[in-house]
PDB file of N, CA and C in Angstrom:
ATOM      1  N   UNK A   1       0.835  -1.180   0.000  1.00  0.00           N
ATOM      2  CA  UNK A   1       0.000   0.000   0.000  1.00  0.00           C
ATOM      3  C   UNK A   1       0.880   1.243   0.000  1.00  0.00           C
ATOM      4  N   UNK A   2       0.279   2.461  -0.735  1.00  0.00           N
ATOM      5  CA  UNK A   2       1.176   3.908  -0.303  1.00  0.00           C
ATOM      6  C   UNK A   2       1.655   4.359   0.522  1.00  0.00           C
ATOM      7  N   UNK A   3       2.285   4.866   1.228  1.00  0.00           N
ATOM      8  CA  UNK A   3       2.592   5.318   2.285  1.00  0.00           C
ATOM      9  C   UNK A   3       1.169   6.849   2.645  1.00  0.00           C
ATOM     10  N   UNK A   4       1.335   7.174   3.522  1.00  0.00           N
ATOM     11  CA  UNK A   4       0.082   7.924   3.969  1.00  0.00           C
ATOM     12  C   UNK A   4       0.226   9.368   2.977  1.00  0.00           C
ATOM     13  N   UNK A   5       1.613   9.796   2.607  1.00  0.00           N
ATOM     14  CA  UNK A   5       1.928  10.575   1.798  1.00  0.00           C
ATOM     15  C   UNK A   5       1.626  11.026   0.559  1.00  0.00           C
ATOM     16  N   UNK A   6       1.262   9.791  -0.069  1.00  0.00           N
ATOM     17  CA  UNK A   6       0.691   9.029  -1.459  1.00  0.00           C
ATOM     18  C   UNK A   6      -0.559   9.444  -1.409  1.00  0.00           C
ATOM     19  N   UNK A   7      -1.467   9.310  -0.724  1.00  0.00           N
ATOM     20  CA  UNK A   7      -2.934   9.301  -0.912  1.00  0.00           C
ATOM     21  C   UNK A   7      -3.568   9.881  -2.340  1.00  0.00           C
ATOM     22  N   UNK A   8      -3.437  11.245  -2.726  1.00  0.00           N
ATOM     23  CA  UNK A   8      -3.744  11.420  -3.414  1.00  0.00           C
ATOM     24  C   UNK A   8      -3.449  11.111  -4.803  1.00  0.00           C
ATOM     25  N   UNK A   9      -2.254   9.615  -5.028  1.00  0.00           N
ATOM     26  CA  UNK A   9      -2.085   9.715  -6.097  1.00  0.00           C
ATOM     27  C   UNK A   9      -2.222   8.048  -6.033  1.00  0.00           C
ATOM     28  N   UNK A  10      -3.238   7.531  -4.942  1.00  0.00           N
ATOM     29  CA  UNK A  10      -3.157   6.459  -5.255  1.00  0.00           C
ATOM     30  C   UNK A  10      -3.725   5.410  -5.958  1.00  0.00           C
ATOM     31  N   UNK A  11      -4.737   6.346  -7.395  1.00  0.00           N
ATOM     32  CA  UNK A  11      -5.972   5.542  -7.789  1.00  0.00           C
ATOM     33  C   UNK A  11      -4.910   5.263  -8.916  1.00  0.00           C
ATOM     34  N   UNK A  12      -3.605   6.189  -9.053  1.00  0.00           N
ATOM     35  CA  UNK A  12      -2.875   5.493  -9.873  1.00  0.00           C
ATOM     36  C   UNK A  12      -1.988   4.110  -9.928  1.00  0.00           C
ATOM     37  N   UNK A  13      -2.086   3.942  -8.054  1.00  0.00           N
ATOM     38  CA  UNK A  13      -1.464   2.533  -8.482  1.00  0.00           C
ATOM     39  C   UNK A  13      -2.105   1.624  -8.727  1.00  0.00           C
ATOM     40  N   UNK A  14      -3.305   1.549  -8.752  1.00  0.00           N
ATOM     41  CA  UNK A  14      -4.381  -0.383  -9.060  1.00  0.00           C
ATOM     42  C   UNK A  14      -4.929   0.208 -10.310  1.00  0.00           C
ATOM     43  N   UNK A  15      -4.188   0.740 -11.391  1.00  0.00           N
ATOM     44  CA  UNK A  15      -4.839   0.674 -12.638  1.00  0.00           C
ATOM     45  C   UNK A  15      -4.438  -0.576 -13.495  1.00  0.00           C
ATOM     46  N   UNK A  16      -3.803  -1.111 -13.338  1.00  0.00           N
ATOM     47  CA  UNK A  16      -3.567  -2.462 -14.083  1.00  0.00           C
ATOM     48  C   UNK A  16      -4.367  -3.871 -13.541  1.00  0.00           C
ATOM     49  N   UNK A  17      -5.104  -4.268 -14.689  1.00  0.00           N
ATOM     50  CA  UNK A  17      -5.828  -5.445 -14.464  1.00  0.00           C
ATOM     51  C   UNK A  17      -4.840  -6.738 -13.493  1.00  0.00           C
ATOM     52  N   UNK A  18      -3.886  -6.854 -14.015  1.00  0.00           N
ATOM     53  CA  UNK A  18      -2.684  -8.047 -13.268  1.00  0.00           C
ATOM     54  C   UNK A  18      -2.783  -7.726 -11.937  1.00  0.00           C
ATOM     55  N   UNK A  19      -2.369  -6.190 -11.537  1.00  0.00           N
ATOM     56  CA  UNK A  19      -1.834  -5.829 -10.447  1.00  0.00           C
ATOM     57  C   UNK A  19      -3.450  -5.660  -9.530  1.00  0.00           C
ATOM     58  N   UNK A  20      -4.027  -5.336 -10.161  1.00  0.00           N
ATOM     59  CA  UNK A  20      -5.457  -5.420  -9.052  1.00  0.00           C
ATOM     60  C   UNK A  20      -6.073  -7.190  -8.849  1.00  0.00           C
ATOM     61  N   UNK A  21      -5.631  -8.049  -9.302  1.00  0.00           N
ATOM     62  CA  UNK A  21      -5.732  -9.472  -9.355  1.00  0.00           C
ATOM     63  C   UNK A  21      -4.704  -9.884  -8.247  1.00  0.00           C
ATOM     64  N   UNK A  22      -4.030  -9.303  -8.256  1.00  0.00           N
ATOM     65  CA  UNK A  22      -2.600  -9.700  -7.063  1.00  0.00           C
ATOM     66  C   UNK A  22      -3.079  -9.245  -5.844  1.00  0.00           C
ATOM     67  N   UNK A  23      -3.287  -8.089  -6.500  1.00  0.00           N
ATOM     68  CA  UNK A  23      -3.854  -7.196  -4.742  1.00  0.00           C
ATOM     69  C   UNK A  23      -4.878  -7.918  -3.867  1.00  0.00           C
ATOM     70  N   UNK A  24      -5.703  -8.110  -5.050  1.00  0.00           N
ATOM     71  CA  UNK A  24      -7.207  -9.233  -4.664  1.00  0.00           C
ATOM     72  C   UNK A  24      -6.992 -10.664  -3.989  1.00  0.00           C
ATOM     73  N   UNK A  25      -6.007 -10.989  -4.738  1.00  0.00           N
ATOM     74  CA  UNK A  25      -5.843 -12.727  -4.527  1.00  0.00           C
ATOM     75  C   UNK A  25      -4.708 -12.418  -2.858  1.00  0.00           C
ATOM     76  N   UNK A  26      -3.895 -11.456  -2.667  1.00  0.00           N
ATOM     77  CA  UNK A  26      -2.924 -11.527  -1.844  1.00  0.00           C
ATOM     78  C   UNK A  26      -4.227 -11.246  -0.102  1.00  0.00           C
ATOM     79  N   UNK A  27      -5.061 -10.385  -0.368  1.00  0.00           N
ATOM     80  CA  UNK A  27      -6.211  -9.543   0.387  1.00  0.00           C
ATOM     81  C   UNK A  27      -6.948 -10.665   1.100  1.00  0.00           C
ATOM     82  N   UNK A  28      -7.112 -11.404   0.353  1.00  0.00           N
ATOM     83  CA  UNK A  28      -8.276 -12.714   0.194  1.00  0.00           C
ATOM     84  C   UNK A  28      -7.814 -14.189   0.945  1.00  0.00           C
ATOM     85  N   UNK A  29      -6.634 -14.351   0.511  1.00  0.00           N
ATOM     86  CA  UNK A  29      -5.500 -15.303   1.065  1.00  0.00           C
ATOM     87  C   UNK A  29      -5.829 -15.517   2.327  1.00  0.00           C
ATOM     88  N   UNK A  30      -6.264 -17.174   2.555  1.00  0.00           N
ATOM     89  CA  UNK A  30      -6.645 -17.353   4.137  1.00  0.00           C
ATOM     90  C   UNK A  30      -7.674 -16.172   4.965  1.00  0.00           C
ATOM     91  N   UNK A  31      -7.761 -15.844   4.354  1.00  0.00           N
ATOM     92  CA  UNK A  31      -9.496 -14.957   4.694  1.00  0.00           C
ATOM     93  C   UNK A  31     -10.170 -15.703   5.212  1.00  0.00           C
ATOM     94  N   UNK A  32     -11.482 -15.327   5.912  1.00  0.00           N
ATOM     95  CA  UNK A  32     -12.257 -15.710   6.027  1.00  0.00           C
ATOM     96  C   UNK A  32     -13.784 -15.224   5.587  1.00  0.00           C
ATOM     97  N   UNK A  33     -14.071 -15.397   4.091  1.00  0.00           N
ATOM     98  CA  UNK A  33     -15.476 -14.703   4.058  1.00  0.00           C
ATOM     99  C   UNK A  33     -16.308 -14.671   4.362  1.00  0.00           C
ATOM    100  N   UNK A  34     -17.223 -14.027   5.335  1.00  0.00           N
ATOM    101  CA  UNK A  34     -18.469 -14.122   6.016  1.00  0.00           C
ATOM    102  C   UNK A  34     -19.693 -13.341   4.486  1.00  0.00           C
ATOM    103  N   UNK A  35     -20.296 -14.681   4.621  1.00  0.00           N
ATOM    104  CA  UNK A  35     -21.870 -14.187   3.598  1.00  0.00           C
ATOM    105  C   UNK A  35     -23.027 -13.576   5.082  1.00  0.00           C
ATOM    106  N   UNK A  36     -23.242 -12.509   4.644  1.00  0.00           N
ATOM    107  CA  UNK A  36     -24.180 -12.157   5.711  1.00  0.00           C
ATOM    108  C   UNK A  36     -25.618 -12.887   5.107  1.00  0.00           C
ATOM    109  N   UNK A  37     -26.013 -13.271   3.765  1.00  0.00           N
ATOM    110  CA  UNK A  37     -27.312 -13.533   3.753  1.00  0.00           C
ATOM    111  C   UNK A  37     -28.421 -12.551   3.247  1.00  0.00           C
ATOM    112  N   UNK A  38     -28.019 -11.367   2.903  1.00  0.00           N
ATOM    113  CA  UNK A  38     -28.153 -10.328   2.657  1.00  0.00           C
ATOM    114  C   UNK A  38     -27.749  -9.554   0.998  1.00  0.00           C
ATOM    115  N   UNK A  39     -29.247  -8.904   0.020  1.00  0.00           N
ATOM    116  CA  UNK A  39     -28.244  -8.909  -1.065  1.00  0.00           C
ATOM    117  C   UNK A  39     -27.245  -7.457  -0.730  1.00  0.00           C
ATOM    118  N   UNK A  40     -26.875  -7.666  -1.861  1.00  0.00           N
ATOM    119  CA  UNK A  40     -25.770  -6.214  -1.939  1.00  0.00           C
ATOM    120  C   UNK A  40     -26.590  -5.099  -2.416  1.00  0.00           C
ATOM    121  N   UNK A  41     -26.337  -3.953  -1.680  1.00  0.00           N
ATOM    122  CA  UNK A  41     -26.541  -2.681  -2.124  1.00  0.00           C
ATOM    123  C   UNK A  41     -25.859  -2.436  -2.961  1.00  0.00           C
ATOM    124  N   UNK A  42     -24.563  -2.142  -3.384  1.00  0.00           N
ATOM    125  CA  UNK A  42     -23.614  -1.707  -4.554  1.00  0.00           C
ATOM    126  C   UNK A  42     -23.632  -2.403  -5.788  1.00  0.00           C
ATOM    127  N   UNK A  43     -23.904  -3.457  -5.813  1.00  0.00           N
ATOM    128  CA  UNK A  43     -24.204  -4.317  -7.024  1.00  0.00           C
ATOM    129  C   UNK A  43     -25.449  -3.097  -8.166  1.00  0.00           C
ATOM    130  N   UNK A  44     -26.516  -3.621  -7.513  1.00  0.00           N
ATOM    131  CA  UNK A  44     -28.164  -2.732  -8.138  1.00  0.00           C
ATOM    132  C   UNK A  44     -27.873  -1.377  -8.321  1.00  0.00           C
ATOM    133  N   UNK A  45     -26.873  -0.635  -7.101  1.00  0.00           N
ATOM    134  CA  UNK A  45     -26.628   1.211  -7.611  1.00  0.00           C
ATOM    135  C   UNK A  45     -25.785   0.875  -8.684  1.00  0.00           C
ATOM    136  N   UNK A  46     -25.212   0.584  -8.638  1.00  0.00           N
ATOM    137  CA  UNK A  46     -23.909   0.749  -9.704  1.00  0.00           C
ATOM    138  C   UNK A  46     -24.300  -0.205 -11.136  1.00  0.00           C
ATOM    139  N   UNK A  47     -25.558  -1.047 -11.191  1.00  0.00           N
ATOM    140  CA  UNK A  47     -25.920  -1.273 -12.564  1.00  0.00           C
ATOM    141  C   UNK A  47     -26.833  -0.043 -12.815  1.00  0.00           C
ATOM    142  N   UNK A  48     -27.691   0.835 -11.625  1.00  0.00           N
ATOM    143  CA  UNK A  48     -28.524   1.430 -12.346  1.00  0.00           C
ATOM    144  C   UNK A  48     -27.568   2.320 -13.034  1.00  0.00           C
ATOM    145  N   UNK A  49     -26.534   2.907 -12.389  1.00  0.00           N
ATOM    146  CA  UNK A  49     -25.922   3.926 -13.063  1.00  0.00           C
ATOM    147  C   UNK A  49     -25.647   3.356 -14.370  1.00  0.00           C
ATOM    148  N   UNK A  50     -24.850   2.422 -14.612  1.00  0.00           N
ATOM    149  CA  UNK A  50     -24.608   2.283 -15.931  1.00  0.00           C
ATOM    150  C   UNK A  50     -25.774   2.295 -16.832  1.00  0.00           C
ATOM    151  N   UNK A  51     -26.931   1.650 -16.390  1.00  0.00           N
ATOM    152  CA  UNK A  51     -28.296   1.890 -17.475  1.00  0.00           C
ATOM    153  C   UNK A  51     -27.882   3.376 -17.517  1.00  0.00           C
ATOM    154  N   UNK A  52     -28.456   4.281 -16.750  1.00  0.00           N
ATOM    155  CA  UNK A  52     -28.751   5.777 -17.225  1.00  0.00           C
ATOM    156  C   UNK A  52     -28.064   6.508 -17.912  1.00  0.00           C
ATOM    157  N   UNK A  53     -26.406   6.031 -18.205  1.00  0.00           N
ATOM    158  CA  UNK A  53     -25.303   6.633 -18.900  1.00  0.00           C
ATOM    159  C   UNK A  53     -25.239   5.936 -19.963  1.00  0.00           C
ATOM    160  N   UNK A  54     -25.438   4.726 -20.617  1.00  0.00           N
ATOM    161  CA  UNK A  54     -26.230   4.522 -21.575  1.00  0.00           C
ATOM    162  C   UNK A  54     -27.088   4.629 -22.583  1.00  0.00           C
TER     163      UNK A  54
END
């Protein structure tokens, strides 16, 4: 991750598909995912947006 210094320039580091797959898979590693059972809110906002910009 950036150092706290970075912040504002850090949407530049996970622009690469590889490197956001690493980040993901390294994040995830021995995790434990809890399903709450519950759907997602961000899923449904973020398709409506794409309909309306469309």
């Amino acid at each position: 991750m950036p150092h706290d210094s970075q912040l504002g320039r850090r949407p530049l580091a996970f622009t690469g598909l590889r490197l956001c797959t690493a980040i993901v898979d390294r994040v995830t590693f021995n995790a434990h995912i809890v399903e709450t059972g519950t759907d997602s809110f961000r899923l449904p906002q973020t398709q409506k947006k794409r309909r309306r910009k469309a």
